[in-house]
Protein backbone atom coordinates (compact mmCIF):
# COMPACT_ATOMS: atom_id res chain seq x y z
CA UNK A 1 0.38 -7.51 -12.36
CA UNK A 2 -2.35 -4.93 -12.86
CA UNK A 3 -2.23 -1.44 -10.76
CA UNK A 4 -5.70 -2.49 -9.17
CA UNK A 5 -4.57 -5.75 -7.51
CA UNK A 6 -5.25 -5.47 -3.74
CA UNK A 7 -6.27 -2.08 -3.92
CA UNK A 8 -9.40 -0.67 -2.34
CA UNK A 9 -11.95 0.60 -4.67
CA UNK A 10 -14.68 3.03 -3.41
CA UNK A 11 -17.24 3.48 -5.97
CA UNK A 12 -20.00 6.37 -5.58
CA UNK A 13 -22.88 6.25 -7.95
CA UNK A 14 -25.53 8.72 -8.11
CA UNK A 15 -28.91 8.64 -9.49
CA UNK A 16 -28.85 8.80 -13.38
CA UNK A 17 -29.93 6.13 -16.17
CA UNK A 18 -25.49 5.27 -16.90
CA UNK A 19 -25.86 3.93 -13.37
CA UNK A 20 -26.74 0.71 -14.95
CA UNK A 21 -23.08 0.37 -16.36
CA UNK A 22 -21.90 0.69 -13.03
CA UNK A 23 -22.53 -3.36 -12.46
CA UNK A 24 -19.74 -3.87 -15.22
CA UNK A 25 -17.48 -1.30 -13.66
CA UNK A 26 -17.41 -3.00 -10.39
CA UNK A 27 -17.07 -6.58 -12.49
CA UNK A 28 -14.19 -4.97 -14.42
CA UNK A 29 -12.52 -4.05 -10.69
CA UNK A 30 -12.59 -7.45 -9.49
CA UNK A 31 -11.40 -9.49 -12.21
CA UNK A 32 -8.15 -8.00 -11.58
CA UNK A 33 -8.02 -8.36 -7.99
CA UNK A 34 -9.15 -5.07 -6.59
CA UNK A 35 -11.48 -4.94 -3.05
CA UNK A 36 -14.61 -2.65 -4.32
CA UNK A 37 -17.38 -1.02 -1.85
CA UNK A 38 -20.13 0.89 -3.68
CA UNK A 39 -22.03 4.17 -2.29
CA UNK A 40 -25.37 5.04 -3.48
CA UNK A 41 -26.93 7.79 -3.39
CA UNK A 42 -31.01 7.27 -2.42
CA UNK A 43 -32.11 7.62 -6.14
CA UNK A 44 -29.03 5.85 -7.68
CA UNK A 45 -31.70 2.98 -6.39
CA UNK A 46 -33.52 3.76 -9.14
CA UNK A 47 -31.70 2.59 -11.92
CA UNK A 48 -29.43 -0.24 -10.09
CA UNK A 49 -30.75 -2.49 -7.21
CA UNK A 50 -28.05 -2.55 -4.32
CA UNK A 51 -28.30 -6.57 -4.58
CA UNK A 52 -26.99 -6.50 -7.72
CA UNK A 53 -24.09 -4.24 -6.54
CA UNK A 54 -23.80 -6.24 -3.33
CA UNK A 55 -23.40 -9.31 -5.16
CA UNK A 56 -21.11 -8.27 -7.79
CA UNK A 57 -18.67 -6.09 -5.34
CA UNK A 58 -19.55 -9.08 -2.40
CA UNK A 59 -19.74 -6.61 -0.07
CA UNK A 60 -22.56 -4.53 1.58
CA UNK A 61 -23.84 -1.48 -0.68
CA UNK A 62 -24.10 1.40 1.29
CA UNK A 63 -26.77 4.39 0.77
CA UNK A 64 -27.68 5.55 4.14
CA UNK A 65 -26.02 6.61 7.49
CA UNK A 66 -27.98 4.49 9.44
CA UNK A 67 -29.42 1.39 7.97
CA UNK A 68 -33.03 0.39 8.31
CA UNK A 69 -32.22 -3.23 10.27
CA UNK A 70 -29.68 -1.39 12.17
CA UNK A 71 -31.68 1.37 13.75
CA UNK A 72 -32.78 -0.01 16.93
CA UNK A 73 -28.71 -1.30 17.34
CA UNK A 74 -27.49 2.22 17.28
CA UNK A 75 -25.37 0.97 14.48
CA UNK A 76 -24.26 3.66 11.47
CA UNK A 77 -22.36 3.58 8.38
CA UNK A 78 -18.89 5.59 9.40
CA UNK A 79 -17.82 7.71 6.78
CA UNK A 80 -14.90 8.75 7.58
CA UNK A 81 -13.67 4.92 8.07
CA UNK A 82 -14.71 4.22 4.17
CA UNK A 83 -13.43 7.48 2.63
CA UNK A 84 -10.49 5.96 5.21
CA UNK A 85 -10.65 2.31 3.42
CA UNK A 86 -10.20 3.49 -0.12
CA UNK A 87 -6.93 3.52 -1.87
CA UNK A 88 -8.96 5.28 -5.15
CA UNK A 89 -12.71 6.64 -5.42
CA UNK A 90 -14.92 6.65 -8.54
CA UNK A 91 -17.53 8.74 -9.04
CA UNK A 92 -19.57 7.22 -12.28
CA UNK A 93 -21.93 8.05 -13.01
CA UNK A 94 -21.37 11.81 -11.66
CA UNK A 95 -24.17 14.06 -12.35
CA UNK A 96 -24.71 17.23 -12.52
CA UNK A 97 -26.72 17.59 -9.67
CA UNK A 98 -24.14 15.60 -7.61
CA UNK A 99 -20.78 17.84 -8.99
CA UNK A 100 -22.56 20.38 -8.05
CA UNK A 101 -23.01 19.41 -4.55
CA UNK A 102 -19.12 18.97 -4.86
CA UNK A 103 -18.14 22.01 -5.69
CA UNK A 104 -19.82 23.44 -2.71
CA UNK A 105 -19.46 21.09 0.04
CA UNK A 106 -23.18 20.24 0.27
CA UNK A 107 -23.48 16.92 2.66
CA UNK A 108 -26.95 15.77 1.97
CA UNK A 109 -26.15 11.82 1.75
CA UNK A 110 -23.54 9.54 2.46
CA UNK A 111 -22.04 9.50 -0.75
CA UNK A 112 -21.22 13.36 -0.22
CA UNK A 113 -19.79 12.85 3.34
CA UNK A 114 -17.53 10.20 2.54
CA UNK A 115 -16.56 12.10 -0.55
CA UNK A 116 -15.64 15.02 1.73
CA UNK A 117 -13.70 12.69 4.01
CA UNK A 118 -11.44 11.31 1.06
CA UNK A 119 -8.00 11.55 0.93
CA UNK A 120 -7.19 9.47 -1.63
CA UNK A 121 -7.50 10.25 -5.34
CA UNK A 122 -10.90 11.12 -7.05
CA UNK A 123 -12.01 10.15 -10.17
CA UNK A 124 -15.12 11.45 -11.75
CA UNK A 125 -17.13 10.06 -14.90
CA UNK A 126 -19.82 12.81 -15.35
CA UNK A 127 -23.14 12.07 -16.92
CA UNK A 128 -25.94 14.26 -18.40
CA UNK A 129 -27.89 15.09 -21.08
CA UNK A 130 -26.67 17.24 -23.75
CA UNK A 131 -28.20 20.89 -22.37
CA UNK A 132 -27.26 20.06 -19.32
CA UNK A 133 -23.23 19.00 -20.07
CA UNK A 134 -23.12 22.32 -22.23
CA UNK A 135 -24.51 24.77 -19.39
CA UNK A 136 -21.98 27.32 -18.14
CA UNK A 137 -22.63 25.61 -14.35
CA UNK A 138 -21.38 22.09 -15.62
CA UNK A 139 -18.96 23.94 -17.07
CA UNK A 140 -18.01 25.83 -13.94
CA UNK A 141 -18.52 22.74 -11.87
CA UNK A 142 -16.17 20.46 -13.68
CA UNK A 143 -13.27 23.27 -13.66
CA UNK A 144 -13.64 24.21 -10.13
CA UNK A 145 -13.47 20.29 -9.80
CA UNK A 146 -10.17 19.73 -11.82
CA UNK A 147 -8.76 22.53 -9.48
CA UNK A 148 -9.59 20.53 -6.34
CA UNK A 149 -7.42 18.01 -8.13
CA UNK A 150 -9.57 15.47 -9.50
CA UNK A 151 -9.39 13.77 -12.33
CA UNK A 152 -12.11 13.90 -14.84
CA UNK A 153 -12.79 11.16 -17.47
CA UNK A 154 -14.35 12.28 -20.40
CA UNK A 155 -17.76 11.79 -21.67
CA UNK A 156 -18.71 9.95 -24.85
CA UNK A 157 -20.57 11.35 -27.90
CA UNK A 158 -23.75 9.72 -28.84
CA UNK A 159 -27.55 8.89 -28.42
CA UNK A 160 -28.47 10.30 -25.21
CA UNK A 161 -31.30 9.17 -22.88
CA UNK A 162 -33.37 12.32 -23.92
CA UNK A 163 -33.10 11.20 -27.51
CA UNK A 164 -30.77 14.09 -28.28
CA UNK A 165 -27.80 13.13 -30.19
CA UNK A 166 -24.12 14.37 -28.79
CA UNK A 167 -21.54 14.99 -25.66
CA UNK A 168 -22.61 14.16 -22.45
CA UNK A 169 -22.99 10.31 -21.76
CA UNK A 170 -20.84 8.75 -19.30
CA UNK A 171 -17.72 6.77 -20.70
CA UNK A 172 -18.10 2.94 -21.13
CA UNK A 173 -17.01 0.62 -18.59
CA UNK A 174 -14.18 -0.63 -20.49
CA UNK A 175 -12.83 3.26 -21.08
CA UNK A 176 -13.22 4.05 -17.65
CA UNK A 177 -11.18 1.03 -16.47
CA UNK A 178 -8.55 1.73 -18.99
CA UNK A 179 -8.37 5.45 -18.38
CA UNK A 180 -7.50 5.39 -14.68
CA UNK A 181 -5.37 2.67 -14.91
CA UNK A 182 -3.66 4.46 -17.95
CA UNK A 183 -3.05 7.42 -15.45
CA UNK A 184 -2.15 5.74 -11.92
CA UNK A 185 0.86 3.97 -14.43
CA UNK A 186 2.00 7.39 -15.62
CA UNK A 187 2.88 8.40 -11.58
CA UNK A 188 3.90 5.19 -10.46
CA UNK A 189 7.95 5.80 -10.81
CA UNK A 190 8.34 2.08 -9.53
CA UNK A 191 6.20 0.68 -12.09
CA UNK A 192 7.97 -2.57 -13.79
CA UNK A 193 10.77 -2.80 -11.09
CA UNK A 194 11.06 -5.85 -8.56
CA UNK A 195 11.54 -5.41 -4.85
CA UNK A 196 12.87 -7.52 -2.48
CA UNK A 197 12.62 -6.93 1.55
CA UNK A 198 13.66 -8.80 4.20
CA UNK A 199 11.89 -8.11 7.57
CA UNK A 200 11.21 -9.16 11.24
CA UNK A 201 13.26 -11.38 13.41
CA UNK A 202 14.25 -14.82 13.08
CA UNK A 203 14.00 -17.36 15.68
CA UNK A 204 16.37 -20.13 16.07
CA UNK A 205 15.47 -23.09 17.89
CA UNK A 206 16.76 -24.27 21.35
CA UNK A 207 14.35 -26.84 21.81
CA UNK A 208 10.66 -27.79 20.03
CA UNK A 209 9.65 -25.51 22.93
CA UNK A 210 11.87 -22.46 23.13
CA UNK A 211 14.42 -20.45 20.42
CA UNK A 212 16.71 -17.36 20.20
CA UNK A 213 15.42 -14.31 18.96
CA UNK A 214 14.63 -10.35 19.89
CA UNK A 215 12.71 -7.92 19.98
CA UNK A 216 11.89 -6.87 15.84
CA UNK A 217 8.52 -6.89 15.14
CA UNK A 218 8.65 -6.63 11.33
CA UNK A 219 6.94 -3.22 11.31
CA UNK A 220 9.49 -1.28 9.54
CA UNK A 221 9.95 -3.89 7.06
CA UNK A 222 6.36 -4.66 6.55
CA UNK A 223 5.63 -0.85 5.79
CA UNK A 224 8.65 -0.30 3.31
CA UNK A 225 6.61 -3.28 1.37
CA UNK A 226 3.75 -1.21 1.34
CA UNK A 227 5.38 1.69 0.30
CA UNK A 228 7.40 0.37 -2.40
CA UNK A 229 3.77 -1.71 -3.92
CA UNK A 230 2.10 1.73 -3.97
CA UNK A 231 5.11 3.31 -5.55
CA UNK A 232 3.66 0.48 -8.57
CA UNK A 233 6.36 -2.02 -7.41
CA UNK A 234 6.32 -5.97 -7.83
CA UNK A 235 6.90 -6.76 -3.60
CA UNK A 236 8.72 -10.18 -2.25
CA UNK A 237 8.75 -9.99 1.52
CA UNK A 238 10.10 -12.60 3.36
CA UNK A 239 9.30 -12.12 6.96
CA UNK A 240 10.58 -13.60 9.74
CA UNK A 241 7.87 -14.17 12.84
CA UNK A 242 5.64 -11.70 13.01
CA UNK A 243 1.64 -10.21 14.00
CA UNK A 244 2.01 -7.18 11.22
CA UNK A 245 -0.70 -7.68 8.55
CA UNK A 246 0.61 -7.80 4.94
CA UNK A 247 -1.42 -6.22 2.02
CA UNK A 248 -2.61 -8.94 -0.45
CA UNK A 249 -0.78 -7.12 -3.71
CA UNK A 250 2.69 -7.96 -1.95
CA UNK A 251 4.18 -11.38 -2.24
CA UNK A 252 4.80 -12.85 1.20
CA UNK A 253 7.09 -15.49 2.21
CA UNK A 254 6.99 -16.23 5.71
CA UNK A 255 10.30 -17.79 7.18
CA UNK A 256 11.20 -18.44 11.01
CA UNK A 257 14.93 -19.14 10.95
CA UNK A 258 17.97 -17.43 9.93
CA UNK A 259 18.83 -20.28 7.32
CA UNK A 260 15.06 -20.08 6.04
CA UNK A 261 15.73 -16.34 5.34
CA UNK A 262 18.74 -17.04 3.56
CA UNK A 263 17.74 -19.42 1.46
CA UNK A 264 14.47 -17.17 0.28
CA UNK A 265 16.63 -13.61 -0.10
CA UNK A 266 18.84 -15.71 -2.30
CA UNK A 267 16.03 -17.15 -4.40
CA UNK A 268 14.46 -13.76 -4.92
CA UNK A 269 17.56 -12.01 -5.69
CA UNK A 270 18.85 -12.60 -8.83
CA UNK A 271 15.80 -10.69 -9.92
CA UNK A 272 15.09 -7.96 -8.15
CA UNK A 273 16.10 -4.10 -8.69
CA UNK A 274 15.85 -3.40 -5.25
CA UNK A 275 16.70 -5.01 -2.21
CA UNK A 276 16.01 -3.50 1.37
CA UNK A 277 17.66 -6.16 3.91
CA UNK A 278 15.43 -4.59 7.13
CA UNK A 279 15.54 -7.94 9.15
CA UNK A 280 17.05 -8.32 12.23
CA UNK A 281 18.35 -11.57 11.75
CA UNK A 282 19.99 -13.91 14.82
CA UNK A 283 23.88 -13.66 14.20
CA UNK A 284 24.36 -16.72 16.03
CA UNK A 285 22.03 -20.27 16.56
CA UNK A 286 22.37 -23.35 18.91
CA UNK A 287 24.54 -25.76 17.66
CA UNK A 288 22.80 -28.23 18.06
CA UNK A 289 18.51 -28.55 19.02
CA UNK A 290 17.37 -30.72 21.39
CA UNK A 291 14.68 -33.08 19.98
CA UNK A 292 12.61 -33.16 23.10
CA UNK A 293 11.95 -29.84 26.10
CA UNK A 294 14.97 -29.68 27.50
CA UNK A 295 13.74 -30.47 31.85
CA UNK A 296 14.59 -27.60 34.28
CA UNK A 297 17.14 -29.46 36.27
CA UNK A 298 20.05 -27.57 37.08
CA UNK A 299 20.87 -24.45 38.03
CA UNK A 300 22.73 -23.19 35.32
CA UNK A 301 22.22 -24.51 31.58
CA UNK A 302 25.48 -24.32 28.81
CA UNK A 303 24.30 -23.55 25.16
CA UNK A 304 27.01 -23.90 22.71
CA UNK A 305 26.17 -21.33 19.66
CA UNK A 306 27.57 -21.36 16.07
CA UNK A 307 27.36 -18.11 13.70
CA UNK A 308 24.82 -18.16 11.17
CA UNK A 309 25.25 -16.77 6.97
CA UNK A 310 25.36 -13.36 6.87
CA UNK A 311 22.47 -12.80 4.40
CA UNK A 312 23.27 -9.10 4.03
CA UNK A 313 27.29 -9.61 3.10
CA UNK A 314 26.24 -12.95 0.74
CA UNK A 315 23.75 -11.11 -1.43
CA UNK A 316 26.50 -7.95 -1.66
CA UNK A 317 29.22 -10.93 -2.90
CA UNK A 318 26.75 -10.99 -5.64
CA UNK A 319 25.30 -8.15 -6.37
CA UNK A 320 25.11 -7.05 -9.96
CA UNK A 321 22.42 -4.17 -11.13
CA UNK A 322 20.73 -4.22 -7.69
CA UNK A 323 20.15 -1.29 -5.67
CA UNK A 324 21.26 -2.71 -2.07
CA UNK A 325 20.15 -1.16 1.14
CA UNK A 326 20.65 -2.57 4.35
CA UNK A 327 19.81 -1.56 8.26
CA UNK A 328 22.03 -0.87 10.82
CA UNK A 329 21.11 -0.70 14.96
CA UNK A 330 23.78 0.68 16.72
CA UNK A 331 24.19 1.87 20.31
CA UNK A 332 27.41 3.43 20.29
CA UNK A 333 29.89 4.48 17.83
CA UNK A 334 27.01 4.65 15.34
CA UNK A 335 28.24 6.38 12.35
CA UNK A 336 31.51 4.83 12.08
CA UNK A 337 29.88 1.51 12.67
CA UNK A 338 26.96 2.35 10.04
CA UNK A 339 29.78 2.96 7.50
CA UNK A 340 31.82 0.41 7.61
CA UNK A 341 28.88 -2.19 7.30
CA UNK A 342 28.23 -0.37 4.64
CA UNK A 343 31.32 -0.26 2.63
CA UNK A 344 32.30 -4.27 3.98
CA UNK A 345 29.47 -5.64 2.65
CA UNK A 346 29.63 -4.01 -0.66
CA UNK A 347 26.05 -2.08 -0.53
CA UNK A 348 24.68 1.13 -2.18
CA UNK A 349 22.86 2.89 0.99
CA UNK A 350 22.51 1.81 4.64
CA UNK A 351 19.31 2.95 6.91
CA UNK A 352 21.03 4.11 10.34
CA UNK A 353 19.06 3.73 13.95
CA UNK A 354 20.64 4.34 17.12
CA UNK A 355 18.86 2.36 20.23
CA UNK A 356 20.19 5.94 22.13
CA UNK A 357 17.41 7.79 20.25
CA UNK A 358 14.33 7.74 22.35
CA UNK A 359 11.55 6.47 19.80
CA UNK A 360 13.69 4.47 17.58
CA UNK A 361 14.66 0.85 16.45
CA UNK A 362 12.55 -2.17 17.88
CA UNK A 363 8.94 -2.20 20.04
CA UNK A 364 8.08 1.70 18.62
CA UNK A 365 5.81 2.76 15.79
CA UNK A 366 8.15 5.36 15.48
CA UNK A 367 11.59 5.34 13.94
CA UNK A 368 14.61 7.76 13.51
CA UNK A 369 16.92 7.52 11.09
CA UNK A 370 20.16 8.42 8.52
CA UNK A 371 20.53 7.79 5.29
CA UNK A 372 23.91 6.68 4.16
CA UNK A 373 24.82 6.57 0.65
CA UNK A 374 27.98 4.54 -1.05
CA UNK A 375 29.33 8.17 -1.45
CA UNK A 376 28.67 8.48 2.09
CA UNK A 377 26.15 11.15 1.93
CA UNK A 378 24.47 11.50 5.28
CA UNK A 379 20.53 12.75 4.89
CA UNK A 380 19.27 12.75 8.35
CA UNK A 381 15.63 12.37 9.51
CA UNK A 382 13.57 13.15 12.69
CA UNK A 383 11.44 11.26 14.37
CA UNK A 384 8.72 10.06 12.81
CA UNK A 385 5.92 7.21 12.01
CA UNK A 386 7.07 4.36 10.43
CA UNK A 387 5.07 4.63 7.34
CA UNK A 388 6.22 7.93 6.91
CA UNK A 389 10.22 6.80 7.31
CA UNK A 390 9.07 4.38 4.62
CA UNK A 391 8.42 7.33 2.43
CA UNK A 392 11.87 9.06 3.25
CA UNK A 393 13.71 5.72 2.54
CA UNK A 394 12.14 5.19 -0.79
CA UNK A 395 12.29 8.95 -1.59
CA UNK A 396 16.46 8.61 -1.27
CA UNK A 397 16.66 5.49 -3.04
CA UNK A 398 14.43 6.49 -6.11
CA UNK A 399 17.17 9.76 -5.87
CA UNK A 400 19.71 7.54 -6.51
CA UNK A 401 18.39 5.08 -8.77
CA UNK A 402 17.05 7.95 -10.87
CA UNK A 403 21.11 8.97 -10.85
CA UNK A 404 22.26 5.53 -11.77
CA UNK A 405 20.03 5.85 -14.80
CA UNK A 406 20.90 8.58 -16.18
């Protein structure tokens, strides 16, 4: 699976004759599944028509803060949401005028305010003429640059738009492509590995009408697959009902019943690496389901429940090379009851949340949590976002796995 599948692509291009190769880049992007928006700056328009951008990227091109057909509306292109949007930005070609404007902070178009904005990486593909690449201010430009933390693909030697002959013209499409992706796989540590993550609740049928089920609503789950896919990881998620949006370079399997869950954590498992169970499956179903509503006609209604697999404990019968994490919720005794779920049902970490902490476990964005390791090693956490407990829960399992290895 490439590195670029699902990702979001912000390309900047400012006004030079490479910004012709910049159709290719964008082509190169999408072949392998990548979402690309393109910037212009106003005299990038001069060497590359936005339709031709528009239609490669199929998206808008964007150039201006407030578009033409869009003035009377009020309407504006937001900055901050695209620099927001991008997982990576690309600025190719990058001239000199434009690093310049870089360096120091100068906003004069909305290329430069979204660059400003970014938070994701940067990559630049500088483009010049030969004087130009070889004057002390390019020079200073792309160091003060590199310090900022970009990343700067080099130029190519050869026939320059001048007619001069030597460094200074903006990689090929091709070497671009190849470059970043070369990098992103040198600092993905999950790169190669297969992850498997159970989420959200199930819901087991009373009736075609109602079912058995609480109040999970995947999140946690659903950002631990996001995590682990930008860690470079191969994602299976099989979540149970839920509204939570799943990124399109994660594998979803959608499942509404305990039994469904099983069956699809089972499939999956034999090859995964890692397996986060962070479902909150129903321990128990109605015998039997009534093929039609059942009619409110008495006051009081008997519904005879059986247990359902324990997904968690099956997939620890079998366990081999997996790394196995599951989730406990506890509201009293939690420790003790944390580790002995974790020791019974043979796994290599469990994620602790108490329903006593205010913040935590089911209906929050937020989440508080230990970390219990087979050794039981406690690391304790404070409150905090749920994409960001993602990050401590991968964090402690690439620890360990990193251990393991060696």
């Amino acid at each position: 699976m490439s590195v670029f599948q699902g990702k979001h692509i912000l390309l900047g291009i400012s006004g030079g004759i490479a910004a012709y190769k910049s159709t290719y880049l964008v082509r190169l992007f999408k072949k392998v599944g990548a979402e690309v928006k393109v910037l212009m700056t106003p005299s990038a328009a001069d060497f590359v028509t936005p339709l031709t951008l528009s239609t490669l990227s199929q998206n808008p091109v964007y150039s201006q803060f407030v578009d033409e057909e869009n003035t009377e509306a009020g309407l504006w292109n937001n900055h901050v949401d695209l620099a927001l949007w991008a997982d990576y930005m690309i600025i190719a070609p990058a001239t000199a005028n434009t690093m310049g404007k870089m360096v120091n902070g100068i906003v004069d178009n909305l290329l430069m305010a979204t660059y400003l904005s970014a938070k994701c990486p940067v990559y630049i593909a500088p483009a010049m003429d030969l004087d130009m690449y070889q004057h002390p201010s390019t020079k200073h430009s792309l160091g003060k640059l590199e310090g900022f933390g970009h990343v700067i693909i080099p130029v190519g030697t050869g026939f320059l738009a001048s007619g001069l002959e030597g460094k200074g013209r903006m990689a090929e499409p091709n070497e671009i492509f190849d470059f970043i992706d070369n990098h992103i796989r040198k600092n993905l540590p999950w790169l190669g590995k297969k992850v498997l993550i159970t989420a959200g609740p199930t819901y087991e049928a009373i009736d075609p009408v109602r079912f058995i089920g609480n109040h999970s609503s995947g999140l946690m789950g659903v950002e631990l697959a996001k995590r682990a896919a930008t860690l470079g990881a191969e994602v299976t998620l099989v979540l149970g009902p839920s509204s939570h949006k799943v990124n399109s370079d994660i594998n979803l399997v959608s499942v509404i019943s305990a039994e469904e869950m099983y069956r699809a954590s089972h499939e999956n498992f034999s090859d995964a690496d890692i397996v986060i169970c962070a479902a909150a499956v129903s321990d128990y179903r109605p015998k039997e389901m009534a093929a039609q509503k059942i009619k409110k006609k008495s006051e009081i209604i008997t519904l005879e429940l059986i247990k359902n697999k324990d997904i968690l404990a099956s997939l620890g019968q079998i366990k081999n090379t997996q790394f196995l994490v599951g989730f406990a919720l506890e509201t009293q005794h939690e420790e003790a009851n944390a580790k002995d779920k974790l020791q019974r049902k043979n796994l290599d970490a469990i994620v602790l949340n108490s329903l006593n902490d205010k913040g935590a476990g089911f209906g929050h964005p937020t989440n508080k949590i230990r970390f219990i390791d087979k050794n039981l090693q406690i690391c304790s956490f404070s409150l905090k976002s749920k994409a960001d407990v993602a990050v401590d829960i991968c964090n402690e399992i690439e620890k360990r796995i990193c251990v393991t290895s060696s």
